[in-house]
PDB file of N, CA and C in Angstrom:
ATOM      1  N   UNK A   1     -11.235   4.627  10.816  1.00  0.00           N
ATOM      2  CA  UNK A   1      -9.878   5.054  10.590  1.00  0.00           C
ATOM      3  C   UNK A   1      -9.831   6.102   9.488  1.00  0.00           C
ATOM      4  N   UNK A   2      -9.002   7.290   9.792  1.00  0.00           N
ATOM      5  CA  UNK A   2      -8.858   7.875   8.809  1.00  0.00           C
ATOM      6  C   UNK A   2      -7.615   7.601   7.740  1.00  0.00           C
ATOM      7  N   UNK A   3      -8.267   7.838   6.303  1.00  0.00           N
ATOM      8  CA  UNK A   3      -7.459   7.696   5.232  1.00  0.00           C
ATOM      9  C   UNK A   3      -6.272   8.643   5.271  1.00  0.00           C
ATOM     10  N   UNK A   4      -5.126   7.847   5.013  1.00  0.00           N
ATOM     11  CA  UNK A   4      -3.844   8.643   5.211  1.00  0.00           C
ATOM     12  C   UNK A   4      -3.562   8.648   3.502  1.00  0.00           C
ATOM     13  N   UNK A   5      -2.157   9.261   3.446  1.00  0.00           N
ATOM     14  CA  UNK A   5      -1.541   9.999   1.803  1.00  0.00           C
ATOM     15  C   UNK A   5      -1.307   8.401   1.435  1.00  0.00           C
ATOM     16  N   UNK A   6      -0.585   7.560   2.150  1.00  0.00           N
ATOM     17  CA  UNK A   6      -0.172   6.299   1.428  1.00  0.00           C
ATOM     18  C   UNK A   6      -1.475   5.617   1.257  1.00  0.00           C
ATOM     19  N   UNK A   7      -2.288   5.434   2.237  1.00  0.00           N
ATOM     20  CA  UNK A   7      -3.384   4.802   1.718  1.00  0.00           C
ATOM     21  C   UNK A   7      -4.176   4.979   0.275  1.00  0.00           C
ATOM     22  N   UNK A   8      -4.336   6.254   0.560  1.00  0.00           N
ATOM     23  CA  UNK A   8      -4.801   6.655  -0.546  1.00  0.00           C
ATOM     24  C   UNK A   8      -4.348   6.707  -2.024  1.00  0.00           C
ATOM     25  N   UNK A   9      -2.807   6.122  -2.009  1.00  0.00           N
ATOM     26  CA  UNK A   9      -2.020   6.157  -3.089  1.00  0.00           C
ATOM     27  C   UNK A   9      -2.028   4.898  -4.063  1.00  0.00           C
ATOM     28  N   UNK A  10      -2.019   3.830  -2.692  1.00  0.00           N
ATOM     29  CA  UNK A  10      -1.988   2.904  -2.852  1.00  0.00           C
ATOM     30  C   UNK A  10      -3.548   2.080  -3.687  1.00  0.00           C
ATOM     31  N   UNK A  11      -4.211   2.597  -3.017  1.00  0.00           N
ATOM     32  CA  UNK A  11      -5.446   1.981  -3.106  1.00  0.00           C
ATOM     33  C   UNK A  11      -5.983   2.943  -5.185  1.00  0.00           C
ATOM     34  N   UNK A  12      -5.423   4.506  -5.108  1.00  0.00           N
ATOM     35  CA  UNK A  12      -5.287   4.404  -6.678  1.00  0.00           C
ATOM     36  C   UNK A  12      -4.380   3.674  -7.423  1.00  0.00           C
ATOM     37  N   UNK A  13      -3.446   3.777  -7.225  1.00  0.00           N
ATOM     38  CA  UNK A  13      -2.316   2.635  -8.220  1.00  0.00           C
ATOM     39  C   UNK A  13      -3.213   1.376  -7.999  1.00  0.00           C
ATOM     40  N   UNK A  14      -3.683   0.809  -7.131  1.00  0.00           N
ATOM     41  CA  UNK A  14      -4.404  -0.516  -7.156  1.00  0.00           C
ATOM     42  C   UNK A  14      -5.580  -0.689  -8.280  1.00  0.00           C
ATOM     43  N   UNK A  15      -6.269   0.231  -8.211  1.00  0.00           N
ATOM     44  CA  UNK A  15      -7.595   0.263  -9.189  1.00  0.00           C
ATOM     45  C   UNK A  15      -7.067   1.245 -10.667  1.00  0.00           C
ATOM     46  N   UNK A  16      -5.953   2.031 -10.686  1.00  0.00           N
ATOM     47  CA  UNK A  16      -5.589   2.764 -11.912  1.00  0.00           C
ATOM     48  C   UNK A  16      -5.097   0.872 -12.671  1.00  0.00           C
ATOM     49  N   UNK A  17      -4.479   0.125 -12.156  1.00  0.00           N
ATOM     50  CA  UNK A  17      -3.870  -1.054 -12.871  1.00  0.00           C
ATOM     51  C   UNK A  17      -4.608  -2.234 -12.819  1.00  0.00           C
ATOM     52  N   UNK A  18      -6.013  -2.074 -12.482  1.00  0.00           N
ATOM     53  CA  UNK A  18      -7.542  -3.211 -12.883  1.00  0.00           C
ATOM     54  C   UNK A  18      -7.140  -4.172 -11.694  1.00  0.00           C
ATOM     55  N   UNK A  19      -7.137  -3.865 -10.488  1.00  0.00           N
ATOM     56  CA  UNK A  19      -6.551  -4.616  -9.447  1.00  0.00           C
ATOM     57  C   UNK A  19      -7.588  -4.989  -8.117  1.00  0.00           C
ATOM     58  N   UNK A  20      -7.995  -5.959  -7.759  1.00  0.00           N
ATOM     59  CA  UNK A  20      -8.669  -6.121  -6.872  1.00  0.00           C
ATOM     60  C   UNK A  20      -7.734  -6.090  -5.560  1.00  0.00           C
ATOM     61  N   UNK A  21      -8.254  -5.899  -4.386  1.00  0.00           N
ATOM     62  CA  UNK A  21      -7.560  -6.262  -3.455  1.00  0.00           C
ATOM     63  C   UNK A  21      -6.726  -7.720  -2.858  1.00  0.00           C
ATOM     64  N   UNK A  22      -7.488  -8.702  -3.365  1.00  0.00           N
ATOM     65  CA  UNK A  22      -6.876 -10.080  -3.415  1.00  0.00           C
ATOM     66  C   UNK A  22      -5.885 -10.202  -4.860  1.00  0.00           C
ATOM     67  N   UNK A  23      -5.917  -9.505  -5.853  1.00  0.00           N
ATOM     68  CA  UNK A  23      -4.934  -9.182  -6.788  1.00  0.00           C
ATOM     69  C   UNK A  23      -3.224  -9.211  -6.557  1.00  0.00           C
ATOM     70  N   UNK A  24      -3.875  -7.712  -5.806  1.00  0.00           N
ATOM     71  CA  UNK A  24      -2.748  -7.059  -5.162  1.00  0.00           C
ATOM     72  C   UNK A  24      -2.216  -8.147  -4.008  1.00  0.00           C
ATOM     73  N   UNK A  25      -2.271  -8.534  -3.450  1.00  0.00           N
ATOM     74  CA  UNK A  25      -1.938  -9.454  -2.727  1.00  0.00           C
ATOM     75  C   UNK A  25      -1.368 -10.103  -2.549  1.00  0.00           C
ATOM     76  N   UNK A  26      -1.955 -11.298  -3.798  1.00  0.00           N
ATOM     77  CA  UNK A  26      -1.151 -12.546  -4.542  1.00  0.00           C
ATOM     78  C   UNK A  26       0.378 -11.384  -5.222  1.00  0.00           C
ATOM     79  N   UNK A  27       0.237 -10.520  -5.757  1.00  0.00           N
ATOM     80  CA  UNK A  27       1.063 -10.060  -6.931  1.00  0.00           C
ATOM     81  C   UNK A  27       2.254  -9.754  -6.021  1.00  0.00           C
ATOM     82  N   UNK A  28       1.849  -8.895  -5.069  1.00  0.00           N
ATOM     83  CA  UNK A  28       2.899  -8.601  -4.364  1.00  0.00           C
ATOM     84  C   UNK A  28       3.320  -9.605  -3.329  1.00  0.00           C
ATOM     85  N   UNK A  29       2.343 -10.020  -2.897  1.00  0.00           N
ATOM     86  CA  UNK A  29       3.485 -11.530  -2.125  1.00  0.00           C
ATOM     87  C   UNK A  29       2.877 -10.785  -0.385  1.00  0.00           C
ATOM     88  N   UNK A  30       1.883 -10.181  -0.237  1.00  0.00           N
ATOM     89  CA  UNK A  30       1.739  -9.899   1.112  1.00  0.00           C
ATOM     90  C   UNK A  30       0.195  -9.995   1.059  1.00  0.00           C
ATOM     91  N   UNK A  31       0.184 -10.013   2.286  1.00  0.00           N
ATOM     92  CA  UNK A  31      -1.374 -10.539   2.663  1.00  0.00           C
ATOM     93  C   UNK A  31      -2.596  -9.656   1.949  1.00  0.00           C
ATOM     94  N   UNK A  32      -3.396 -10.117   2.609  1.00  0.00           N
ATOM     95  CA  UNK A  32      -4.763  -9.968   1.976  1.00  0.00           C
ATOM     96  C   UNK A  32      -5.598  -8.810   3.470  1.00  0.00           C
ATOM     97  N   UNK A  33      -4.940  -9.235   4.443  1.00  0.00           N
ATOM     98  CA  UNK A  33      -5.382  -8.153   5.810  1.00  0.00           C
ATOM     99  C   UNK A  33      -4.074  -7.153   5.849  1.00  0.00           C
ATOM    100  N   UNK A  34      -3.020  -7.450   5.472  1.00  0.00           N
ATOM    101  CA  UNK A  34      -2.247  -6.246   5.408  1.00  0.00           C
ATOM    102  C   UNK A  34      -2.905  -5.040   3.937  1.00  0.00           C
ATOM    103  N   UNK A  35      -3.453  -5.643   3.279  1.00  0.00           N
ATOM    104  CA  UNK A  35      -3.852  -4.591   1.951  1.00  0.00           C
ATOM    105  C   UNK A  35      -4.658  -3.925   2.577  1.00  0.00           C
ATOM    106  N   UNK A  36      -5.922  -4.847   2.947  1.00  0.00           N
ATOM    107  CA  UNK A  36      -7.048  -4.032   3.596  1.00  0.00           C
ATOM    108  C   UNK A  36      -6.559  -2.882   4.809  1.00  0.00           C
ATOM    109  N   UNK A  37      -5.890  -3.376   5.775  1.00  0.00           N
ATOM    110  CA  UNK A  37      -5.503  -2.476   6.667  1.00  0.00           C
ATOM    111  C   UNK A  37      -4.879  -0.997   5.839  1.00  0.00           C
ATOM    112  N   UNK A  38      -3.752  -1.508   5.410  1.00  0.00           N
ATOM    113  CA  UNK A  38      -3.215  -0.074   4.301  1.00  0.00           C
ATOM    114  C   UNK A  38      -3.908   0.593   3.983  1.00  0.00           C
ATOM    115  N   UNK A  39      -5.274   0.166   2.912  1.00  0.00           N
ATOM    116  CA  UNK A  39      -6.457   0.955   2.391  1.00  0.00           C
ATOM    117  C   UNK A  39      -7.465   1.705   3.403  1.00  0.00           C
ATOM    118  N   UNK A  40      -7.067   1.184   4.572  1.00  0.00           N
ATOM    119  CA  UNK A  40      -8.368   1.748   5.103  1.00  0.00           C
ATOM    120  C   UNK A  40      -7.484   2.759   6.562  1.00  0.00           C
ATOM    121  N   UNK A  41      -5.877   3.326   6.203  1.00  0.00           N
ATOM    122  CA  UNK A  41      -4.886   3.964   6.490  1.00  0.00           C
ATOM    123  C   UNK A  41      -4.417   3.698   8.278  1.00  0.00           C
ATOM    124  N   UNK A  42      -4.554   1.686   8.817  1.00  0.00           N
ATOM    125  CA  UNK A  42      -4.288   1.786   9.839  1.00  0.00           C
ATOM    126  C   UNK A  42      -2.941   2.337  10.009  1.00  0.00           C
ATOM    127  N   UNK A  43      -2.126   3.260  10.940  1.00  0.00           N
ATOM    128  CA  UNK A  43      -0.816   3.626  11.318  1.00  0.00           C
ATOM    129  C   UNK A  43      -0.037   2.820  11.682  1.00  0.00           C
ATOM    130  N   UNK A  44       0.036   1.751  11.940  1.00  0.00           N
ATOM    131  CA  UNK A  44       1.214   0.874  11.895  1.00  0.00           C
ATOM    132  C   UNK A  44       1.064  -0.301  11.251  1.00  0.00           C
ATOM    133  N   UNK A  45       2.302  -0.210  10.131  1.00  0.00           N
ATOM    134  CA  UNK A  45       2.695  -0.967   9.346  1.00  0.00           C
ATOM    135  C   UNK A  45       3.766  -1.353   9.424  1.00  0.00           C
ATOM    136  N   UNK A  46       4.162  -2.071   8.742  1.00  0.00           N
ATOM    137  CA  UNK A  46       5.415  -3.454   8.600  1.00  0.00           C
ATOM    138  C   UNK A  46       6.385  -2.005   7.822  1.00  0.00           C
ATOM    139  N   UNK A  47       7.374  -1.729   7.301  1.00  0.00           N
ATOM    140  CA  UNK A  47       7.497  -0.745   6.661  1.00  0.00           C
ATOM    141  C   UNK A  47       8.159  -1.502   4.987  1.00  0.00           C
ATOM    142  N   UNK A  48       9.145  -3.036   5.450  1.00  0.00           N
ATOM    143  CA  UNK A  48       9.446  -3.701   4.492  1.00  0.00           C
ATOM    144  C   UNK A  48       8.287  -4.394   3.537  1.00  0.00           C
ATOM    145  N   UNK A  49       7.054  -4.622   4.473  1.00  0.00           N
ATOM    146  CA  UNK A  49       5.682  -5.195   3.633  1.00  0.00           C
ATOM    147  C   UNK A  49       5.060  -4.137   2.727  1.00  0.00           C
ATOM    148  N   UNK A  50       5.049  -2.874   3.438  1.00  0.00           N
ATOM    149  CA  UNK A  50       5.008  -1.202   2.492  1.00  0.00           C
ATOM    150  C   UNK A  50       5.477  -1.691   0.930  1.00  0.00           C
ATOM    151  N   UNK A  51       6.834  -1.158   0.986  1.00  0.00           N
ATOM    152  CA  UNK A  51       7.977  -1.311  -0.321  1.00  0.00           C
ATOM    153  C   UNK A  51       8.093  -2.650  -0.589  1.00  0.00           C
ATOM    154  N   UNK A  52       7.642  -3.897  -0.528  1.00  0.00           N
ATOM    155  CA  UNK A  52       7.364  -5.089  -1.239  1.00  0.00           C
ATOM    156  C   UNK A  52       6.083  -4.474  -1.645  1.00  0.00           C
ATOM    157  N   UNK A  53       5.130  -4.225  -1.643  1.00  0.00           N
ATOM    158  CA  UNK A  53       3.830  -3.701  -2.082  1.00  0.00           C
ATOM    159  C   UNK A  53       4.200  -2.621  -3.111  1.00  0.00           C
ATOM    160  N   UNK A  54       4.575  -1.357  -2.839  1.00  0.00           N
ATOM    161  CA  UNK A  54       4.892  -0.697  -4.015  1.00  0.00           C
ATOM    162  C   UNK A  54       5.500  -1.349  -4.843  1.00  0.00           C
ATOM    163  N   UNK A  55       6.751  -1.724  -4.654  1.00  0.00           N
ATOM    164  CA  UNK A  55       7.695  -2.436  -5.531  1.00  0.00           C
ATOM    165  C   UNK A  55       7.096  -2.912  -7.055  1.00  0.00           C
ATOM    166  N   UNK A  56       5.616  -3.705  -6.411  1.00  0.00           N
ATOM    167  CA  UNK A  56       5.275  -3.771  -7.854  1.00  0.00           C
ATOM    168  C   UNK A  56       4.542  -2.762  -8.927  1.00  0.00           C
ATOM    169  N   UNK A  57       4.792  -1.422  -8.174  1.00  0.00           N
ATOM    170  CA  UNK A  57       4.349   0.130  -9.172  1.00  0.00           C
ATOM    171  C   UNK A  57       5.466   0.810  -9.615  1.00  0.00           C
ATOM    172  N   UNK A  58       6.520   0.209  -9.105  1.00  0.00           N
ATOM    173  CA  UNK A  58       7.924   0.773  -9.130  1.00  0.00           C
ATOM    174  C   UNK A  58       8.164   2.311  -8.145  1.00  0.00           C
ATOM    175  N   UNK A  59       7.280   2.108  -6.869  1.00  0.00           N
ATOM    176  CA  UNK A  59       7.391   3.509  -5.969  1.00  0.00           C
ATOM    177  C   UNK A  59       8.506   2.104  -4.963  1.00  0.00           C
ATOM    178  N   UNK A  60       8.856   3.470  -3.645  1.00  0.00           N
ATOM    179  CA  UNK A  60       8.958   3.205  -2.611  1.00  0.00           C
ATOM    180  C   UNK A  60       8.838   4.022  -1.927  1.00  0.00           C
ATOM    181  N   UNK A  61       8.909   3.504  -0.534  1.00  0.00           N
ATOM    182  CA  UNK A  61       8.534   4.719   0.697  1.00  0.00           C
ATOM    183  C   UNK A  61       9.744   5.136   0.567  1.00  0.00           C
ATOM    184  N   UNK A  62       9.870   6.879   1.511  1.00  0.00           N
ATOM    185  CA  UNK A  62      11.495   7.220   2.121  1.00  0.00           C
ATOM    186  C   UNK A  62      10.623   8.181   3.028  1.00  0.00           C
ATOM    187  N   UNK A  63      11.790   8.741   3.941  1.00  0.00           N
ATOM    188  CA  UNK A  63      11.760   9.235   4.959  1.00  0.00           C
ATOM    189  C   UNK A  63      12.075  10.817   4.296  1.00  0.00           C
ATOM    190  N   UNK A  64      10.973  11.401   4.660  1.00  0.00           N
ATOM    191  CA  UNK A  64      11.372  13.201   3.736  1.00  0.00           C
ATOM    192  C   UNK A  64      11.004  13.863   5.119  1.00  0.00           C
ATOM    193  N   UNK A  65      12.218  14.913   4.991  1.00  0.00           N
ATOM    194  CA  UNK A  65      12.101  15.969   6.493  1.00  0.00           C
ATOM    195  C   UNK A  65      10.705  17.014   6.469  1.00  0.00           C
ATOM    196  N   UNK A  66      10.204  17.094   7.435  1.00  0.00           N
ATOM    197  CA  UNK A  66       9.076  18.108   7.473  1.00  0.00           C
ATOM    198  C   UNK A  66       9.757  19.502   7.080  1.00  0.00           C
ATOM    199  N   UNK A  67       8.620  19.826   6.379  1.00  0.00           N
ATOM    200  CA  UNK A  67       8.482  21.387   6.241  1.00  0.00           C
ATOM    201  C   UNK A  67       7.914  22.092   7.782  1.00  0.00           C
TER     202      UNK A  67
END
């Protein structure tokens, strides 16, 4: 799978804040195969499991119009 922009965002905020993947997990309240999937940029996601996940970096997703 290729790494997408959120994946890749995610997975720095994860390790910028000393975070394992089972960390992140417990902290945010969502699984442990939804992290991995995110990190490794599968395309379909939950979009509310997304923004419970940021939530604890203080991001969220939104919908921005293409250039």
């Amino acid at each position: 799978m290729e790494r997408t922009k959120l994946s890749l965002v995610v997975k720095a905020l994860r390790k910028e804040n000393g975070l394992t993947q089972e960390d992140l997990a417990m902290k945010s309240g969502v699984g442990l195969c939804f992290i991995r999937n995110l990190e490794q940029g599968k395309l379909s996601l939950r979009m509310d499991k997304v923004n419970q996940l940021l939530d604890l970096f203080n991001y969220e997703l939104t919908a921005t119009k293409r250039s």
